[in-house]
PDB file of N, CA and C in Angstrom:
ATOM      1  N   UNK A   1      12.229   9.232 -10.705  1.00  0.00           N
ATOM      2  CA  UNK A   1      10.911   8.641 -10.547  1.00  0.00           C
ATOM      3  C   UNK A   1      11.003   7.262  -9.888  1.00  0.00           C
ATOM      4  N   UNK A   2      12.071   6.471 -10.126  1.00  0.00           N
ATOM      5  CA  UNK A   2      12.121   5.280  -9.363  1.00  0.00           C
ATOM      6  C   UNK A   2      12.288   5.100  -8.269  1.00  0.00           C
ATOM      7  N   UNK A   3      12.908   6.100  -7.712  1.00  0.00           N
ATOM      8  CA  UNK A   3      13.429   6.229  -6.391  1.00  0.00           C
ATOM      9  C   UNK A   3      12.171   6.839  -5.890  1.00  0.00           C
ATOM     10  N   UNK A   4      11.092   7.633  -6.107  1.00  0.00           N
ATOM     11  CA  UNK A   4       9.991   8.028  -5.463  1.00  0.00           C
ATOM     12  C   UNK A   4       8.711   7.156  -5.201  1.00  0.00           C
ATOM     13  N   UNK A   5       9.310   5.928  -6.378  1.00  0.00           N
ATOM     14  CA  UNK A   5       8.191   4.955  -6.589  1.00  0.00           C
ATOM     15  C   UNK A   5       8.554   3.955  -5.298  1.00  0.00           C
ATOM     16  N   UNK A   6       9.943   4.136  -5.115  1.00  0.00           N
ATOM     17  CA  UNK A   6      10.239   2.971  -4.390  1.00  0.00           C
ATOM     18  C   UNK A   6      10.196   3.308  -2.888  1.00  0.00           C
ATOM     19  N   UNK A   7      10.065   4.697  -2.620  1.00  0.00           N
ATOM     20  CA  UNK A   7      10.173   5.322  -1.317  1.00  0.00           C
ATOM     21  C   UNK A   7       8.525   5.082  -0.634  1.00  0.00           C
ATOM     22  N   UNK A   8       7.489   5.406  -1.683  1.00  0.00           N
ATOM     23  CA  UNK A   8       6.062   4.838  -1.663  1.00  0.00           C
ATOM     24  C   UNK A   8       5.792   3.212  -1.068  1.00  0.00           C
ATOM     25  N   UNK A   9       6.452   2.517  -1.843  1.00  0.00           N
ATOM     26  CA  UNK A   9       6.072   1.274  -1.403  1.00  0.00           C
ATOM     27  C   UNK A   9       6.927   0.862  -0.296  1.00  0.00           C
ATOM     28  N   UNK A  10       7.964   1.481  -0.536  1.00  0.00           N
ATOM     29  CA  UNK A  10       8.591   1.309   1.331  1.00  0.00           C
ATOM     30  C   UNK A  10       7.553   1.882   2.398  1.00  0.00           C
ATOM     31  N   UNK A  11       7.415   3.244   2.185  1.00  0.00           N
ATOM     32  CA  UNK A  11       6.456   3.536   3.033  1.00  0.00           C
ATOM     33  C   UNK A  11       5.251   3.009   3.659  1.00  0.00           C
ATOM     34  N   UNK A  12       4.218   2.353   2.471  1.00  0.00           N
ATOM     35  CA  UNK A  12       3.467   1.953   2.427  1.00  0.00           C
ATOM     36  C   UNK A  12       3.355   0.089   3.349  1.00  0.00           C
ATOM     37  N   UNK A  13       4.862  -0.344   3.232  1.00  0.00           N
ATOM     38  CA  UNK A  13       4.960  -1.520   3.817  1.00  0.00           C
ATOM     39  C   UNK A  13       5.151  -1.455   5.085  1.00  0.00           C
ATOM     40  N   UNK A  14       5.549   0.201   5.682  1.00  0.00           N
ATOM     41  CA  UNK A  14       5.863   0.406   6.903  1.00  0.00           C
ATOM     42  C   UNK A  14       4.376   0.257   7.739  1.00  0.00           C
ATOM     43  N   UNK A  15       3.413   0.641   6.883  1.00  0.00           N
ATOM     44  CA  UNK A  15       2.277   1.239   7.357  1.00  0.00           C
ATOM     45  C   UNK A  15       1.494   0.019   7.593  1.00  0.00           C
ATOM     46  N   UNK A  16       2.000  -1.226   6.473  1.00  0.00           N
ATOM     47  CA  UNK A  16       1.265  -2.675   6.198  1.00  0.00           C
ATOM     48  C   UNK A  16       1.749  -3.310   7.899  1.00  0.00           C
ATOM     49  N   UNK A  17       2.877  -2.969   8.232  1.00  0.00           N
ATOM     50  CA  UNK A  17       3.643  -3.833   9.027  1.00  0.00           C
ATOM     51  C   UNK A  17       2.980  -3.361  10.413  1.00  0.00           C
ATOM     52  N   UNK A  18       2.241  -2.053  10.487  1.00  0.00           N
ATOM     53  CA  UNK A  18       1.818  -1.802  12.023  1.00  0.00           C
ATOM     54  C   UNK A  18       0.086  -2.706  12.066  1.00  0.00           C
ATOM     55  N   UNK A  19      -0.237  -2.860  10.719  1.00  0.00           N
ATOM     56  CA  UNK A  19      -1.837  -3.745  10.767  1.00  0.00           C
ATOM     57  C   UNK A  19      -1.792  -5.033  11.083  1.00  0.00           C
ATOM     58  N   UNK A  20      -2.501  -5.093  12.122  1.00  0.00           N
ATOM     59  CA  UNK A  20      -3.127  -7.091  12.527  1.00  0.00           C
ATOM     60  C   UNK A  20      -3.993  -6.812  11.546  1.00  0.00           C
ATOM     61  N   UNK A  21      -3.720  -8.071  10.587  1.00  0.00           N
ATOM     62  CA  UNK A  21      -4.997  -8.297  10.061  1.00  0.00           C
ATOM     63  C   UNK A  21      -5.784  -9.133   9.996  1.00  0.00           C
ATOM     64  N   UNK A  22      -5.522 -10.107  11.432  1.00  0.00           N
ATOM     65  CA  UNK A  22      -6.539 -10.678  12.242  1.00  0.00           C
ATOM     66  C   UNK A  22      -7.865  -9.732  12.638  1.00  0.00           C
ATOM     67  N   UNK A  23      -7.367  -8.685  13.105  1.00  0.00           N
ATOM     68  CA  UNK A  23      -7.978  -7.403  13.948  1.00  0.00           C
ATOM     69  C   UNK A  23      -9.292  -6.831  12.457  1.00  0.00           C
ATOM     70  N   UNK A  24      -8.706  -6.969  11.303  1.00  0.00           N
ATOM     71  CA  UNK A  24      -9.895  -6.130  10.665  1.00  0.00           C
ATOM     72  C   UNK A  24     -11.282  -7.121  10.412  1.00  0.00           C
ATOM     73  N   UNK A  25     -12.384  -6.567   9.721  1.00  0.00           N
ATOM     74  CA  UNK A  25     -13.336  -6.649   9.613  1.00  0.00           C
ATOM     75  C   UNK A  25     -13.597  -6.450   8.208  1.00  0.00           C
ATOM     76  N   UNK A  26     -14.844  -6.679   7.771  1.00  0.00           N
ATOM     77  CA  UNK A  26     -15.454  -6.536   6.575  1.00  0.00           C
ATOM     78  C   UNK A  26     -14.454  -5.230   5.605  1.00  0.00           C
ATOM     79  N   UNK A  27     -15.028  -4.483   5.627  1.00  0.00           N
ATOM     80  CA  UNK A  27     -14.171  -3.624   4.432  1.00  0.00           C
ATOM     81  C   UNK A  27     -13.013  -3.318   4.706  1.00  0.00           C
ATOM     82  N   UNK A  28     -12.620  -3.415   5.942  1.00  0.00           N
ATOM     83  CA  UNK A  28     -11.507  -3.229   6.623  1.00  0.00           C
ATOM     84  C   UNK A  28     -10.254  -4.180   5.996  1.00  0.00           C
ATOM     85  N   UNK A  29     -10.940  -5.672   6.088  1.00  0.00           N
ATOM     86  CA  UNK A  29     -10.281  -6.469   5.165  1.00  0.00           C
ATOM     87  C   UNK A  29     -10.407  -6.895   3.561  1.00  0.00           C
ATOM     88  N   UNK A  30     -11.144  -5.972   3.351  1.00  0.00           N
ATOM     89  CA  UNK A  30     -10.764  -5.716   1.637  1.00  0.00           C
ATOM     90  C   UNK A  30     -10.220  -5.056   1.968  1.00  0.00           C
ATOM     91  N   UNK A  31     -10.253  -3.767   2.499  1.00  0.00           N
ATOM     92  CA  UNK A  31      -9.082  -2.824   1.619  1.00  0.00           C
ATOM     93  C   UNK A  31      -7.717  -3.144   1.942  1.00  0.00           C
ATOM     94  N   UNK A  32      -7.347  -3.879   3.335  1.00  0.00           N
ATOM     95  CA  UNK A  32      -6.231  -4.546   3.267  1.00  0.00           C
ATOM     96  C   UNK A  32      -5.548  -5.973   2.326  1.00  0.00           C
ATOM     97  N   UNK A  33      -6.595  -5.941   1.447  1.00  0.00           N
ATOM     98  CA  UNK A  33      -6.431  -6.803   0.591  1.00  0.00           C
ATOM     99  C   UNK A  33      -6.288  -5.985  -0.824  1.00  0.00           C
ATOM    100  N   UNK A  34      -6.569  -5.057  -0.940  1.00  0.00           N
ATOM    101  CA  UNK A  34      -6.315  -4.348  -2.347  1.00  0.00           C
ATOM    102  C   UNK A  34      -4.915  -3.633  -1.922  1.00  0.00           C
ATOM    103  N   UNK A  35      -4.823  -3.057  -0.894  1.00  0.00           N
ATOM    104  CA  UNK A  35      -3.461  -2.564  -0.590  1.00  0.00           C
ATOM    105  C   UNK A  35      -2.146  -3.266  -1.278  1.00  0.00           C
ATOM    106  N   UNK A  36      -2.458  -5.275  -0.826  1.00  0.00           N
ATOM    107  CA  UNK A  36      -1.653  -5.826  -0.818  1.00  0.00           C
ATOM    108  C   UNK A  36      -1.241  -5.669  -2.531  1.00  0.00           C
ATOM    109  N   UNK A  37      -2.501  -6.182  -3.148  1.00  0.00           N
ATOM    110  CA  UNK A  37      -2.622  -5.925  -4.592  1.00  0.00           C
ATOM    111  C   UNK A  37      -2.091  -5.136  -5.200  1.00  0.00           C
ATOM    112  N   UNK A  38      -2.088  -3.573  -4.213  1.00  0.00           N
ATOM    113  CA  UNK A  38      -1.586  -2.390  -5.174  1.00  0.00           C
ATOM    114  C   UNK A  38      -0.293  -2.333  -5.276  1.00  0.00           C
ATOM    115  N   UNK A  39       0.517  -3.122  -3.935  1.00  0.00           N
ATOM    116  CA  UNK A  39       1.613  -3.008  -4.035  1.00  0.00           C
ATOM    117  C   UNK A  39       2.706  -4.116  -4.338  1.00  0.00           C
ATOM    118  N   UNK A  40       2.064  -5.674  -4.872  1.00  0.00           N
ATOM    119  CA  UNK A  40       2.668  -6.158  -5.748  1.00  0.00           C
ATOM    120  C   UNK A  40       2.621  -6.015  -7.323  1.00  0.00           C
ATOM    121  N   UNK A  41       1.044  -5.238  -7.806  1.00  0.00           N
ATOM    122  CA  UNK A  41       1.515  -4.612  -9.116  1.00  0.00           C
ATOM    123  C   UNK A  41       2.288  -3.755  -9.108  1.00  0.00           C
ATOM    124  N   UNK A  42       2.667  -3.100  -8.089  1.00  0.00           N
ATOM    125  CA  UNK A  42       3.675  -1.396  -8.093  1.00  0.00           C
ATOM    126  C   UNK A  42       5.037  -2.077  -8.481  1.00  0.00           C
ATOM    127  N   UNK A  43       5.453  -3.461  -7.633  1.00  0.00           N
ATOM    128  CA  UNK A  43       6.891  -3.609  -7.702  1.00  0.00           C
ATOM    129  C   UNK A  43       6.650  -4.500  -9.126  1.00  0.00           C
ATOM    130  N   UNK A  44       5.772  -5.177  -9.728  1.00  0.00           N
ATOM    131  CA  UNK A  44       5.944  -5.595 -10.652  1.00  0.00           C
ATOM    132  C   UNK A  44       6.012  -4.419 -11.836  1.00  0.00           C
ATOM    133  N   UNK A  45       5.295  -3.299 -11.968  1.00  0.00           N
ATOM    134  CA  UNK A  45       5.712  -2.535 -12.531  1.00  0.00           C
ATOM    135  C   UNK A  45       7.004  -1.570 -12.350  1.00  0.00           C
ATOM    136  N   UNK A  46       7.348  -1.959 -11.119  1.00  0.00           N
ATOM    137  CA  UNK A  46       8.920  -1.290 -11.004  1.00  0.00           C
ATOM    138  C   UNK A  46      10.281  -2.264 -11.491  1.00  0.00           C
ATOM    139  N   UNK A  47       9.851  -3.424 -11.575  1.00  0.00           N
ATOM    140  CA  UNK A  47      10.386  -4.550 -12.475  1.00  0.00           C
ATOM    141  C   UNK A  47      10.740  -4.282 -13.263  1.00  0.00           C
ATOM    142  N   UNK A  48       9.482  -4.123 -14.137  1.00  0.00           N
ATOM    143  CA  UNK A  48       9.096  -3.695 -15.762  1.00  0.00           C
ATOM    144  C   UNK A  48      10.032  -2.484 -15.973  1.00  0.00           C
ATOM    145  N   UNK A  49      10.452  -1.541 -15.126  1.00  0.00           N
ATOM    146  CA  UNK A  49      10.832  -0.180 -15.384  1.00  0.00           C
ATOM    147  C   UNK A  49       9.625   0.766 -15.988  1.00  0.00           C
ATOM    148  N   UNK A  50       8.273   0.635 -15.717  1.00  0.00           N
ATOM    149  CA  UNK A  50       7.369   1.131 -15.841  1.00  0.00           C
ATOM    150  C   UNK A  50       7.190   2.251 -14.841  1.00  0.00           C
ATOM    151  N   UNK A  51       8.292   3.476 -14.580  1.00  0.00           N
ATOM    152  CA  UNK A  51       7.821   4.125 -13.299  1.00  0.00           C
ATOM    153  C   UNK A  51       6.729   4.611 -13.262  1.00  0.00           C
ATOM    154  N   UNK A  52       6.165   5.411 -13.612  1.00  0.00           N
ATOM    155  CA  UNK A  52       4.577   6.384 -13.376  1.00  0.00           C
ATOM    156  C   UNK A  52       3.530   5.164 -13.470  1.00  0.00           C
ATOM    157  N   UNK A  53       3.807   4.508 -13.670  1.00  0.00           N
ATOM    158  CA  UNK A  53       2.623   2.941 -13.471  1.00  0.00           C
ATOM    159  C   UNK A  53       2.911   2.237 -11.868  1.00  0.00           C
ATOM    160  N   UNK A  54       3.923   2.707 -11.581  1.00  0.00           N
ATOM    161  CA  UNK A  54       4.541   1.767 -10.198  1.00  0.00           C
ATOM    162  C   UNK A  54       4.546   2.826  -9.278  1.00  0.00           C
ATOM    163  N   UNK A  55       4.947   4.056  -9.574  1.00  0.00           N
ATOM    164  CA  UNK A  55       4.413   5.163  -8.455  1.00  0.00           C
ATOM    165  C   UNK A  55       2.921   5.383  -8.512  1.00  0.00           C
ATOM    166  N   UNK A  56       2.122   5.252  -9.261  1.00  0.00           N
ATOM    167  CA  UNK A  56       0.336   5.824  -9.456  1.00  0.00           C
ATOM    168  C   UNK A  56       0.184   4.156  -8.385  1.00  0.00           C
ATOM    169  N   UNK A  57       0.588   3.074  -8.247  1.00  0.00           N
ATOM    170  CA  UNK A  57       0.067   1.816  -7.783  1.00  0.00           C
ATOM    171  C   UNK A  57       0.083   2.105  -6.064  1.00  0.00           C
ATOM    172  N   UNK A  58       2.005   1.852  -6.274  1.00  0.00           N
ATOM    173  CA  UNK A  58       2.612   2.377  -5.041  1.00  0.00           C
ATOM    174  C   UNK A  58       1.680   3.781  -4.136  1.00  0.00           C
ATOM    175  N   UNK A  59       1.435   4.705  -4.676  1.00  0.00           N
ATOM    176  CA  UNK A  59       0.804   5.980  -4.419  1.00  0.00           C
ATOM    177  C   UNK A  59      -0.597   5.360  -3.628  1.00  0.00           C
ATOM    178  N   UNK A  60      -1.652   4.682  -4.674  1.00  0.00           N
ATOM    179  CA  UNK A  60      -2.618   4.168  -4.449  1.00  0.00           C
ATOM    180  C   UNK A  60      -2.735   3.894  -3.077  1.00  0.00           C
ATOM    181  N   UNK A  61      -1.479   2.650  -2.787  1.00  0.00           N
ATOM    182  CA  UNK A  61      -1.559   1.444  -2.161  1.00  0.00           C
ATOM    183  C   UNK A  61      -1.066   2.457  -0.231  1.00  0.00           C
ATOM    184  N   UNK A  62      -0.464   3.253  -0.636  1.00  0.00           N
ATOM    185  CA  UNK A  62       0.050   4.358   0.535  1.00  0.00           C
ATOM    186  C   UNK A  62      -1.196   4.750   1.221  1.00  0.00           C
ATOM    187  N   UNK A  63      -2.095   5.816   0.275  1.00  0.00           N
ATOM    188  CA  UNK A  63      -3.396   6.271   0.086  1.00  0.00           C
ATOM    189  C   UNK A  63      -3.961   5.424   1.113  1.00  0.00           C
ATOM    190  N   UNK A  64      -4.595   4.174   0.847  1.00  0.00           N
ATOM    191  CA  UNK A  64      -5.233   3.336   1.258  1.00  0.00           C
ATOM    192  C   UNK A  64      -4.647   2.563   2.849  1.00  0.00           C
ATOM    193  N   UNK A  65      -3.873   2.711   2.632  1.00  0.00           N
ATOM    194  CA  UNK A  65      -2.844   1.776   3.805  1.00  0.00           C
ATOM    195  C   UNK A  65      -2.731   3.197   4.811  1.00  0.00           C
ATOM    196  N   UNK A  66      -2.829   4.431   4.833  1.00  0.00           N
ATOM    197  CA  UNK A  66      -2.959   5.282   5.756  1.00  0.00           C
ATOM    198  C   UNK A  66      -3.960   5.856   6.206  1.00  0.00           C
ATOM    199  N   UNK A  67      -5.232   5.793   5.083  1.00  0.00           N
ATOM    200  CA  UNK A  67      -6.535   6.013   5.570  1.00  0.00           C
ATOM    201  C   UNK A  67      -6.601   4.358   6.756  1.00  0.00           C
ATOM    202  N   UNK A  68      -6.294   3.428   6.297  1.00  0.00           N
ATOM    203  CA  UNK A  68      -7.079   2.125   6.967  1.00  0.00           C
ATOM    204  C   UNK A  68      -6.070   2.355   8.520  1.00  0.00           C
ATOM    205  N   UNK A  69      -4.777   2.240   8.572  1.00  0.00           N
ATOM    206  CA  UNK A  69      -3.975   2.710   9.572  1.00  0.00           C
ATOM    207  C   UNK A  69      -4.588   4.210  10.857  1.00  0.00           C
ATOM    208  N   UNK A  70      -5.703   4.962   9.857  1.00  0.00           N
ATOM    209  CA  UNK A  70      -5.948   6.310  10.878  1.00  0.00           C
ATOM    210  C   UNK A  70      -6.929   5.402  11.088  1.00  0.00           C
ATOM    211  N   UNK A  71      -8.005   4.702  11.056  1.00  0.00           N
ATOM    212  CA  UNK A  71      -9.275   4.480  11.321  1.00  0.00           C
ATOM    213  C   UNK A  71      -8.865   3.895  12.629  1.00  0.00           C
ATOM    214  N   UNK A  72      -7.711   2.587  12.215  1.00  0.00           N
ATOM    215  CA  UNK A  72      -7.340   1.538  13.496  1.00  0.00           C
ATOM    216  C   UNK A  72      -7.277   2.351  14.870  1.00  0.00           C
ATOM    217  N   UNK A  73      -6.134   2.876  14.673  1.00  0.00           N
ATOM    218  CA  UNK A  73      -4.967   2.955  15.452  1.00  0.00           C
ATOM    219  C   UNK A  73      -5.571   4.969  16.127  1.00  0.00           C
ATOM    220  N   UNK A  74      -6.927   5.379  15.477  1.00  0.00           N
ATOM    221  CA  UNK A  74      -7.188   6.372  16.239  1.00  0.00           C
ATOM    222  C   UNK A  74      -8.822   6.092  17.456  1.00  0.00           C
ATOM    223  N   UNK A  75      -8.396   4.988  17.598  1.00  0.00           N
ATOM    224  CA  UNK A  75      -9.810   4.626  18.311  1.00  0.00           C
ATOM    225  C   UNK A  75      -9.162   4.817  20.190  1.00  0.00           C
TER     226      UNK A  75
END
């Protein structure tokens, strides 16, 4: 489970790293702001050794960071 939690928030940072987030807009930049959120509680719960709390975050934070990534980057 840790290793799936941690493959998530890798992922998820891959996805952080292709967004300007100069470039977003109104909800655009919340949700790049909860992303960020989801994925410093994920590693703080991967800290903790809390896995299924740090993969459900991590998971979240993926979720969100690839919906906001298709909106950009399919225009």
């Amino acid at each position: 489970m840790r290793r799936e939690a941690q493959k998530r928030i890798d992922g998820t940072e891959r996805l952080v790293r292709q967004i300007d987030q100069k470039k977003l807009v109104g909800q655009q930049q919340q949700n790049f702001e909860t992303i960020q959120s989801f994925l410093a509680k994920a590693k703080e719960a991967l800290s903790a050794r809390d896995l299924q709390r740090a993969f459900t975050l991590a998971d979240k934070a993926y979720l969100l960071a690839d919906e906001l990534s298709r909106m950009l980057f399919s225009r």
